[in-house]
Protein backbone atom coordinates (compact mmCIF):
# COMPACT_ATOMS: atom_id res chain seq x y z
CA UNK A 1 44.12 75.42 118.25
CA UNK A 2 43.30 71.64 117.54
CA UNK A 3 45.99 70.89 115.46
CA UNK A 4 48.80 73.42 114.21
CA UNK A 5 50.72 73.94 111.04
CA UNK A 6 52.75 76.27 112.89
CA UNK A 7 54.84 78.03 110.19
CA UNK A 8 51.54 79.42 108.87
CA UNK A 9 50.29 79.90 112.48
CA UNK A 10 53.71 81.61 113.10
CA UNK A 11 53.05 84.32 110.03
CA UNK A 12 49.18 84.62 110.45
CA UNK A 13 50.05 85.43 114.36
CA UNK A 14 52.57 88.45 113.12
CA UNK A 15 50.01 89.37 110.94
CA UNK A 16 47.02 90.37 113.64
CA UNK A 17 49.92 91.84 116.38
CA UNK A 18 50.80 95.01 116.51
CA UNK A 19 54.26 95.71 114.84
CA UNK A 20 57.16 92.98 115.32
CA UNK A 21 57.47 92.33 119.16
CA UNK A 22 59.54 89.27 119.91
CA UNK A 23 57.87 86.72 122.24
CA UNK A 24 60.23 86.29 124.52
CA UNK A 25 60.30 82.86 126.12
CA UNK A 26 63.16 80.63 127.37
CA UNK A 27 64.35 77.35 126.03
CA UNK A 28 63.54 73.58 126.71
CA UNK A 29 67.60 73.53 127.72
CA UNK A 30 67.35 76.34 130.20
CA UNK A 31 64.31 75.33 131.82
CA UNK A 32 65.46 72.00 132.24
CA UNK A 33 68.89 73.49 133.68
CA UNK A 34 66.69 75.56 136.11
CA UNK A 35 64.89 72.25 137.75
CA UNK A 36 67.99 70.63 138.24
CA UNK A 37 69.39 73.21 139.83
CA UNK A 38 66.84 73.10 142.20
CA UNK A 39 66.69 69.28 142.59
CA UNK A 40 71.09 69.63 143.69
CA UNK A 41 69.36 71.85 146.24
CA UNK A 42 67.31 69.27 147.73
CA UNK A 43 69.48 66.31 148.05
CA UNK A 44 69.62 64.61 151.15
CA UNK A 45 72.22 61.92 152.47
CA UNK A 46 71.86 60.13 149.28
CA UNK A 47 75.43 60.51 148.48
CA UNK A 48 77.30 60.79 145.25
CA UNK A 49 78.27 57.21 144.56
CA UNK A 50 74.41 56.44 144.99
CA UNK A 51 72.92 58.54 142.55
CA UNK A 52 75.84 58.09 140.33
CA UNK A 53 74.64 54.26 140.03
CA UNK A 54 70.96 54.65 140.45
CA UNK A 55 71.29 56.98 137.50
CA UNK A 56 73.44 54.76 135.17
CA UNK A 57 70.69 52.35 135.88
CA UNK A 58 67.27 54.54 135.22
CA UNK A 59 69.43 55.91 131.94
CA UNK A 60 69.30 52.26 130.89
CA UNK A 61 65.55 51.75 132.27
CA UNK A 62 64.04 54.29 130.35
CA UNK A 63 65.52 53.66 127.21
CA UNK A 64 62.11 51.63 127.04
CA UNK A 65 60.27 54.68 125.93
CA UNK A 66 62.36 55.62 123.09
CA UNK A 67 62.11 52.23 121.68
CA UNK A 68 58.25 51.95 122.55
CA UNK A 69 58.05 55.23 120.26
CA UNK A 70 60.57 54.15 117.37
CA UNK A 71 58.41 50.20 117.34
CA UNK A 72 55.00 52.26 117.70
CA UNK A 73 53.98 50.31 121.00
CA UNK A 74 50.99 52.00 123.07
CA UNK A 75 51.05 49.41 125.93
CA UNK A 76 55.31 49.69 126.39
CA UNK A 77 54.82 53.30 126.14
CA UNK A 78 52.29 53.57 129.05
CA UNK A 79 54.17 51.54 131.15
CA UNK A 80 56.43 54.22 131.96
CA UNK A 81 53.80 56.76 132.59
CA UNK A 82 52.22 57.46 136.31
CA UNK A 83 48.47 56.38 136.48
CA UNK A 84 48.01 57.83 139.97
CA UNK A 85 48.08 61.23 137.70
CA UNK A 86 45.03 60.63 135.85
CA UNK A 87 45.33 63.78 133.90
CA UNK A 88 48.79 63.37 132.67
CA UNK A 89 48.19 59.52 131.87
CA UNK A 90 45.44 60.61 129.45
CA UNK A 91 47.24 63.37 127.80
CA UNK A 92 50.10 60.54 127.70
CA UNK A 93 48.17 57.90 126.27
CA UNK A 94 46.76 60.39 123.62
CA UNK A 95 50.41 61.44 122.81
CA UNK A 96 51.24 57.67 121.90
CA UNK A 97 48.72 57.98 119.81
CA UNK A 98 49.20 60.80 118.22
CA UNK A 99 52.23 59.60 117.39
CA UNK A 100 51.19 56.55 115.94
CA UNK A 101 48.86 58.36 113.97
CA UNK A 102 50.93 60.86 112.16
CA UNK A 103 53.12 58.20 110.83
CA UNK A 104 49.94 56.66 109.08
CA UNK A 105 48.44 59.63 107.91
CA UNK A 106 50.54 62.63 107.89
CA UNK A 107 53.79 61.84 106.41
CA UNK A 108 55.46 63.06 109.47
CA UNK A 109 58.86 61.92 111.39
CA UNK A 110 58.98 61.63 115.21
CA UNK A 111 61.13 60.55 117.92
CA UNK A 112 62.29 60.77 120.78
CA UNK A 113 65.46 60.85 122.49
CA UNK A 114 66.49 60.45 126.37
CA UNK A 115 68.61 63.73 126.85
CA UNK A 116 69.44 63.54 130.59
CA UNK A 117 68.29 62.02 134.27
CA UNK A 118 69.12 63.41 137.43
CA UNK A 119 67.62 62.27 140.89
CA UNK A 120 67.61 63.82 143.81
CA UNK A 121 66.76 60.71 146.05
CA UNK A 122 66.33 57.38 146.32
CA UNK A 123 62.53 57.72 145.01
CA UNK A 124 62.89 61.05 143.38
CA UNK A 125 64.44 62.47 139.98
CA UNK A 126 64.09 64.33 136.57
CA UNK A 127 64.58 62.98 133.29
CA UNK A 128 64.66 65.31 129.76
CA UNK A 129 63.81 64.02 126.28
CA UNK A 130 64.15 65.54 123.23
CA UNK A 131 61.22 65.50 120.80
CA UNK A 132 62.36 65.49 117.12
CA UNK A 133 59.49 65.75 114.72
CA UNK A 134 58.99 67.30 111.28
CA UNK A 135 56.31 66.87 108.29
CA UNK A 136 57.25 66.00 104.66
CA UNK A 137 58.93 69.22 102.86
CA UNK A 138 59.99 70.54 106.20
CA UNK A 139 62.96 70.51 108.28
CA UNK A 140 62.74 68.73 111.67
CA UNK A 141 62.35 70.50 115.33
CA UNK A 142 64.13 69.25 118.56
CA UNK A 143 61.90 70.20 121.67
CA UNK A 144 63.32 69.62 124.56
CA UNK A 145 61.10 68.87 128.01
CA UNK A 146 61.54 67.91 131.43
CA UNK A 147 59.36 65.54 133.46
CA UNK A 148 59.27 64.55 137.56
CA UNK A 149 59.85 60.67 137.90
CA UNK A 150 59.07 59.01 140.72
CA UNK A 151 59.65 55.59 142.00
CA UNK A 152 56.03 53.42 142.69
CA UNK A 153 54.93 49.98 144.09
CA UNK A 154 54.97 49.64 140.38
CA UNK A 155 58.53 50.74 138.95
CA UNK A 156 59.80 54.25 137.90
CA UNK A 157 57.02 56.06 136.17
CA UNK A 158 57.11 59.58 134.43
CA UNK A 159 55.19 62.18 136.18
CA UNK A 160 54.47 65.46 134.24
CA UNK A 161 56.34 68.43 134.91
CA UNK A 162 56.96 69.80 138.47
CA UNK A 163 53.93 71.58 138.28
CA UNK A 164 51.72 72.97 141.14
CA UNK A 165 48.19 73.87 141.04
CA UNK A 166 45.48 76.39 142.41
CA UNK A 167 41.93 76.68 141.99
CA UNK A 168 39.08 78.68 141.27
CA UNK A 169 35.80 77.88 140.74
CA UNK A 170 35.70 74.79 138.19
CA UNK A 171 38.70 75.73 136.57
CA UNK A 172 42.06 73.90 137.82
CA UNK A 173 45.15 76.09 136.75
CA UNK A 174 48.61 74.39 136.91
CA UNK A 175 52.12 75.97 137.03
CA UNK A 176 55.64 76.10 137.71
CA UNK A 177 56.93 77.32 140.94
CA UNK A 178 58.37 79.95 139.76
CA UNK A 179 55.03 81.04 137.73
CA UNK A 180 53.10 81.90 140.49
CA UNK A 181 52.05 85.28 139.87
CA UNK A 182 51.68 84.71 136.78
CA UNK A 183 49.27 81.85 137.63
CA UNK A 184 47.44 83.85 140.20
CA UNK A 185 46.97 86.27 137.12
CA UNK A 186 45.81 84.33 134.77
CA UNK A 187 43.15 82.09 136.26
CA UNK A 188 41.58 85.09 136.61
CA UNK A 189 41.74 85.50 133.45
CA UNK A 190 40.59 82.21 132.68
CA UNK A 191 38.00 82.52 135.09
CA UNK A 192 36.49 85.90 133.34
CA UNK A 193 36.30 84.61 130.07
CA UNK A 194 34.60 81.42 130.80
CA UNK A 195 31.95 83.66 132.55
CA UNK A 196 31.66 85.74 129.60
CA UNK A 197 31.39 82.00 127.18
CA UNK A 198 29.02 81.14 129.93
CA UNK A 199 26.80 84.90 129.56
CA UNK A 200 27.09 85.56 125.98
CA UNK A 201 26.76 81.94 124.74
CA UNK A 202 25.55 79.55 127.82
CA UNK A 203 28.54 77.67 128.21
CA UNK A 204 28.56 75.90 131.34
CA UNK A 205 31.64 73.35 131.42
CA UNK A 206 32.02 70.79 134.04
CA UNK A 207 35.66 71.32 134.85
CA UNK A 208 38.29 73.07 133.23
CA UNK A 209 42.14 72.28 133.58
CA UNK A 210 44.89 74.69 132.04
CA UNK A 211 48.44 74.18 132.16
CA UNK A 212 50.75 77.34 131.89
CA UNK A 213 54.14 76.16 130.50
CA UNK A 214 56.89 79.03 129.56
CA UNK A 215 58.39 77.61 127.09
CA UNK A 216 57.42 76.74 123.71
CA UNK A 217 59.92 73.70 123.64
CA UNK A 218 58.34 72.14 126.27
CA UNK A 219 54.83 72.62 125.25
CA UNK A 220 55.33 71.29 121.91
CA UNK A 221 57.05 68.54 122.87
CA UNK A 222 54.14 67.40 125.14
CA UNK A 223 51.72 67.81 122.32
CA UNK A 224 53.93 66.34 120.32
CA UNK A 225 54.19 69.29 117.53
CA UNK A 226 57.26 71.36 115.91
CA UNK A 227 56.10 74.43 117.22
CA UNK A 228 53.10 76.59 118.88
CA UNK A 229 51.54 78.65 121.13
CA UNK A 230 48.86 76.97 122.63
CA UNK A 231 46.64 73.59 122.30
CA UNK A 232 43.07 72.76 123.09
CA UNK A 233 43.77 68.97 123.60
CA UNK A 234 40.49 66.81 123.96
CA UNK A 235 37.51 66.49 125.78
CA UNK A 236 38.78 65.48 128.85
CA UNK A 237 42.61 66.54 128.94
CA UNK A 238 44.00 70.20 129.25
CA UNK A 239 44.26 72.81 127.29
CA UNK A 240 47.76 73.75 127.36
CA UNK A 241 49.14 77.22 126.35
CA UNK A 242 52.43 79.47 126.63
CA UNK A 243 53.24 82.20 129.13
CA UNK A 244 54.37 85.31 127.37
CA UNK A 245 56.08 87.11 130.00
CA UNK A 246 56.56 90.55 127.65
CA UNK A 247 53.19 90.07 126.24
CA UNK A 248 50.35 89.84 128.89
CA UNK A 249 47.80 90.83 126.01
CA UNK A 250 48.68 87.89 123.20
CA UNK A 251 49.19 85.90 126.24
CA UNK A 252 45.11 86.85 127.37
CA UNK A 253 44.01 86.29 122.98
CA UNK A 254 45.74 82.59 123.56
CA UNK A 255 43.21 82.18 126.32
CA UNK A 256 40.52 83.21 124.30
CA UNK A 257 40.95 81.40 121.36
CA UNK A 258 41.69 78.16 123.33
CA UNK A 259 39.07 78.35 125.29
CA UNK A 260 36.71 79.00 122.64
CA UNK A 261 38.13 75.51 121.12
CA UNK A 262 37.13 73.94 124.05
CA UNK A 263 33.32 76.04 124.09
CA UNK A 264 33.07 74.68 120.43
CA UNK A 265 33.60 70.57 121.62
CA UNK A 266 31.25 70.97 124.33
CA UNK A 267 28.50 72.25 121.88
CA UNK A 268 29.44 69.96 118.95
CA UNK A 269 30.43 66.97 120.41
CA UNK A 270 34.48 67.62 119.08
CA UNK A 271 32.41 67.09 115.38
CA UNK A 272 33.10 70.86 114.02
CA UNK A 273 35.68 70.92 111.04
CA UNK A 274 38.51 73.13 111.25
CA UNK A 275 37.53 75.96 109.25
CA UNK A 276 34.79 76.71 111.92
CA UNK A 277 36.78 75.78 114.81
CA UNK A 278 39.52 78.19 114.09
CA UNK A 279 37.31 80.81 112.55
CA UNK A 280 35.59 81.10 115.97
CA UNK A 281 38.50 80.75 117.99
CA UNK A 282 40.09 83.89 115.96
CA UNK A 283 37.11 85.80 115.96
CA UNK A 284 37.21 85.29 119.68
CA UNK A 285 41.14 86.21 119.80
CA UNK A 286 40.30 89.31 117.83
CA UNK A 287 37.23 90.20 119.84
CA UNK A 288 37.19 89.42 123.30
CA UNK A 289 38.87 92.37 124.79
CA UNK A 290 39.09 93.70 128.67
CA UNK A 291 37.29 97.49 129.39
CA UNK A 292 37.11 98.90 132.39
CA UNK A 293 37.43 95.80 134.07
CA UNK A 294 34.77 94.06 132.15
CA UNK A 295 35.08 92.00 129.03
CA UNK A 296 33.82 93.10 126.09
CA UNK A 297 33.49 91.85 122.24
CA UNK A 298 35.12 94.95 120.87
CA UNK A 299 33.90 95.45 117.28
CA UNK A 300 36.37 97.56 116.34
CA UNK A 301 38.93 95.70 116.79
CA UNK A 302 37.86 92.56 114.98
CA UNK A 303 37.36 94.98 111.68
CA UNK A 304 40.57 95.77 112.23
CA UNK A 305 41.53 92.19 111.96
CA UNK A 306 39.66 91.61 109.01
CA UNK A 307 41.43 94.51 107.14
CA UNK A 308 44.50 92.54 107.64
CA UNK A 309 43.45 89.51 106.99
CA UNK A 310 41.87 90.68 103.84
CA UNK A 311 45.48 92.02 102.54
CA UNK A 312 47.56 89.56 103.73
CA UNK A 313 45.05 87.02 101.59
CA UNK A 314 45.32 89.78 98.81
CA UNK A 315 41.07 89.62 98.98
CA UNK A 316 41.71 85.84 96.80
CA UNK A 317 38.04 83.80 96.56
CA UNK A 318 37.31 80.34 97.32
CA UNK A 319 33.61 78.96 97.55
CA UNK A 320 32.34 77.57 101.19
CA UNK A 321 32.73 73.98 99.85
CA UNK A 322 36.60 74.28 98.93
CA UNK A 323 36.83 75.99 102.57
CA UNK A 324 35.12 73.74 104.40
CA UNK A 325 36.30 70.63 102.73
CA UNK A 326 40.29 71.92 103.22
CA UNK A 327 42.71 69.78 104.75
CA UNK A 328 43.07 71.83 107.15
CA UNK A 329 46.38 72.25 108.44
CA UNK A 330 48.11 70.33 105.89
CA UNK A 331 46.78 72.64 103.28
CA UNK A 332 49.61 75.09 101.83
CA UNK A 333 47.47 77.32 99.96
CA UNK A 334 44.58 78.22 101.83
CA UNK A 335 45.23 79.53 105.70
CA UNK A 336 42.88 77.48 107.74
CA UNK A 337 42.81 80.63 110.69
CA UNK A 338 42.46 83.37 108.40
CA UNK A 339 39.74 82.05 106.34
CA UNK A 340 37.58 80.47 109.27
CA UNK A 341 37.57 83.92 110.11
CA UNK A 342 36.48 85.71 107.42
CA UNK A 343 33.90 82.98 106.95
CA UNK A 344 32.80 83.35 110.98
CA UNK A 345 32.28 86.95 110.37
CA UNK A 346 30.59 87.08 107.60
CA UNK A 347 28.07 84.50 108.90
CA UNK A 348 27.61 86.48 112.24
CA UNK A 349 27.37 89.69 110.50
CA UNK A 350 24.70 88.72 107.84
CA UNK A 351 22.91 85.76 109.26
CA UNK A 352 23.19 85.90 113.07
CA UNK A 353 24.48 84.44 116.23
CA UNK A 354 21.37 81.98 117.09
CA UNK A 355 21.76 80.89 113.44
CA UNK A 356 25.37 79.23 114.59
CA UNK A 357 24.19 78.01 117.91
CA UNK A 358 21.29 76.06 115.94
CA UNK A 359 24.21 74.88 113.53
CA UNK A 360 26.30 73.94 116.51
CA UNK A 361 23.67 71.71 117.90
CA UNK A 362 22.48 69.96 115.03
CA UNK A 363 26.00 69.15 115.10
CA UNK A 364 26.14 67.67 118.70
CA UNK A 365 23.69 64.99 117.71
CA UNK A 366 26.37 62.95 116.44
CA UNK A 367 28.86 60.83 117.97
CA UNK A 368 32.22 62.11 119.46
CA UNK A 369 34.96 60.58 117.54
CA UNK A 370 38.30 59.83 119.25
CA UNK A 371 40.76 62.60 118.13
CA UNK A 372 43.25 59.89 117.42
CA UNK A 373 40.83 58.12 114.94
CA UNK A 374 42.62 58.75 111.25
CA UNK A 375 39.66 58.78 109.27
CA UNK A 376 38.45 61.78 112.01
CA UNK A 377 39.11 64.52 109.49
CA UNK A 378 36.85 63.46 107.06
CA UNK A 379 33.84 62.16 108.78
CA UNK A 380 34.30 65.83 110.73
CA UNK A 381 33.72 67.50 107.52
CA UNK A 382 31.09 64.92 106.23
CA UNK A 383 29.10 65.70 109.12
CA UNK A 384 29.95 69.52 109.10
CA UNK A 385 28.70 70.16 105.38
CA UNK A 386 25.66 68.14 106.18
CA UNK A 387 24.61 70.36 109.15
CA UNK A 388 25.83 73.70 107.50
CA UNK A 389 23.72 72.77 104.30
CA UNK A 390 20.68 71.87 106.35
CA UNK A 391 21.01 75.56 108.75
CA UNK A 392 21.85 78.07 105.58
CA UNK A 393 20.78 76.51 102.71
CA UNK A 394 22.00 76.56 99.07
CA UNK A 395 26.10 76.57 99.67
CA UNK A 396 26.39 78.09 95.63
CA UNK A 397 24.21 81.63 97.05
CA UNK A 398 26.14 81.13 99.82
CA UNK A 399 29.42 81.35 98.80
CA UNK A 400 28.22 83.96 95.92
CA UNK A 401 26.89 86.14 99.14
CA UNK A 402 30.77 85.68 100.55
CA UNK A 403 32.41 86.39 97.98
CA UNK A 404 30.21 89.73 97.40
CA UNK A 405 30.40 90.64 101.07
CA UNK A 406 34.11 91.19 101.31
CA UNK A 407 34.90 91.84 97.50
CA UNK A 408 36.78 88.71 97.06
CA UNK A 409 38.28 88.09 93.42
């Protein structure tokens, strides 16, 4: 998902599962209890009284970063961040960003809060921040997450979480230790699907890079957002999503749908409004399914999903302008994922695959515009309307063919 407005996410996700499992994940708190248990395991002769004092010192140190957040200072910020990880200094810098951003633009409250360090050696440690952010009308979220740091030529830096990584193909998959299996699992996974993207729809990324986290704390706090399940990032970050250990199936549809996010960018140039993004993205979730082995786009099942989304937006009308013009995620009327889908389907259903593709690359011919850029939103759906007009025609017959396709009111 691009961007998240999870307490709708949250509802529209119960509404496409099957009955009311519980996704059952462990906390920022525990995870970060888990590592340092672990790091006491690998200490050395660095004695006591050492780490004691290097401790009280990197406590004061890195106080930096939570006044670089509170004074909204991109350069302070990314001096504390490890550029020998190119990967994790991007995603960093767009963080910084991000949070700079949704100050101006969003109404929203964040900050950030050292919660612990503990090192393990005289070049070697763990520090855990807690991510407090909330938009207006909504209660606040503490996420807690846990980075590496490490001590460089150039200072302490931050280092991502402990992860590992494996490979396959183009696709670079990064875990936790104690993930895996899990990991081993699911870059299979990842690697099917992109074949299927790359089969069914000639997607042919250059490199794909996935980072399993298993808990939602610490993936939203490294977004930053309150709360979600997975995130597409940009063009040339990660997409990030959550293990769910009791639910190998949703955890396969977050897969989908994310990669389909990251399909769409390629195609569009990151230049396709939300409504399409997450339309396609659900469809996908919905659709792709495994049989026999093989993956399939199960028809069935997506009517299925329609029938529920269809009741749980009590069949209510709004014309393909409103939709496509929505604020997306900030919008607290219209659901951004279960419209996008109705609208996807109905376009594949009456006028066709190619006819998207050909939408999609009109698209493309436009610039890429950084997703930190706050007037991003509406140039996106500027540029969307103006390809969508010029690929289906009159929006009024349009809309008047939507509304009669699913019996909207």
């Amino acid at each position: 998902m691009k961007k998240y407005l999870y307490s709708l996410f949250i509802m529209f996700l119960l509404i496409l599962t099957t009955g009311c499992t519980q996704e059952k994940v462990s906390s920022g708190q525990e995870n970060t209890a888990t590592h340092q248990k672990k790091a006491k395991n690998k200490e050395d002769t660095f004695n006591d009284q050492d780490k004691e004092k290097l401790e009280a010192e990197l406590k004061q140190y890195f106080l930096g970063v939570e006044e670089a957040v509170k004074n909204k200072n991109y350069d302070e910020f990314m001096k504390f961040q490890n550029p020998d990880n190119p990967l994790f200094y991007r995603e960093q810098a767009r963080w910084i960003k991000a949070a700079i951003l949704y100050g101006k633009i969003k109404e929203a409250t964040l900050s950030i809060g050292l919660y612990d360090i503990q090192v393990i050696s005289e070049t070697q440690g763990f520090i855990s921040f807690v991510v407090t952010m909330g938009f207006k009308n909504s209660e606040p979220t503490n996420n807690h997450i846990q980075y590496q740091i490490i001590k460089t030529a150039d200072g302490w830096k931050i280092n991502d979480l402990p992860f590992q990584s494996m490979n396959k193909d183009n696709i670079t998959f990064y875990y936790l230790p104690e993930n895996v299996r899990e990991a081993e699992k699911y870059i299979e996974d990842t690697f099917q699907i992109v074949q299927f993207y790359k089969e069914n729809y000639r997607w042919n990324p250059d490199h794909v890079d996935v980072k399993l986290f298993t808990n939602r704390e610490a993936l939203a706090a490294s977004v930053p957002f309150p709360s979600l399940s997975g995130e597409s990032g940009d063009m040339d970050g990660s997409f990030k999503t959550l293990l769910l250990k009791d639910n190998p199936e949703r955890t396969f549809s977050i897969f989908a749908h994310e990669l389909t996010h990251r399909m769409l960018m390629d195609f569009t140039n990151d230049n396709l409004t939300s409504l399409f993004q997450e339309g396609l993205a659900t469809y996908m979730e919905n659709g792709v399914k495994k049989e026999n082995g093989k993956l399939v786009l199960d028809k069935k099942s997506l009517n299925k999903a329609i029938e529920k989304v269809l009741a749980a937006c009590k069949h209510r009308y709004y014309s393909l302008e409103t939709l496509i013009n929505i604020d997306s995620y900030d919008d607290k009327d219209i659901n951004v994922y279960a419209y996008g889908f109705l609208v996807t389907n109905f376009l594949i259903e009456t006028e066709g695959f190619n006819k998207i593709t050909k939408f999609e690359k009109l698209l493309k011919q436009s610039k890429y515009i950084d997703n930190v850029d706050e007037h991003k939103s509406d140039m996106m759906n500027k540029r969307t309307l103006s390809a969508f007009e010029k690929v289906y025609g009159n929006l009024d017959q349009l809309s008047a063919a939507f509304k009669e396709f699913y019996k909207l009111k």
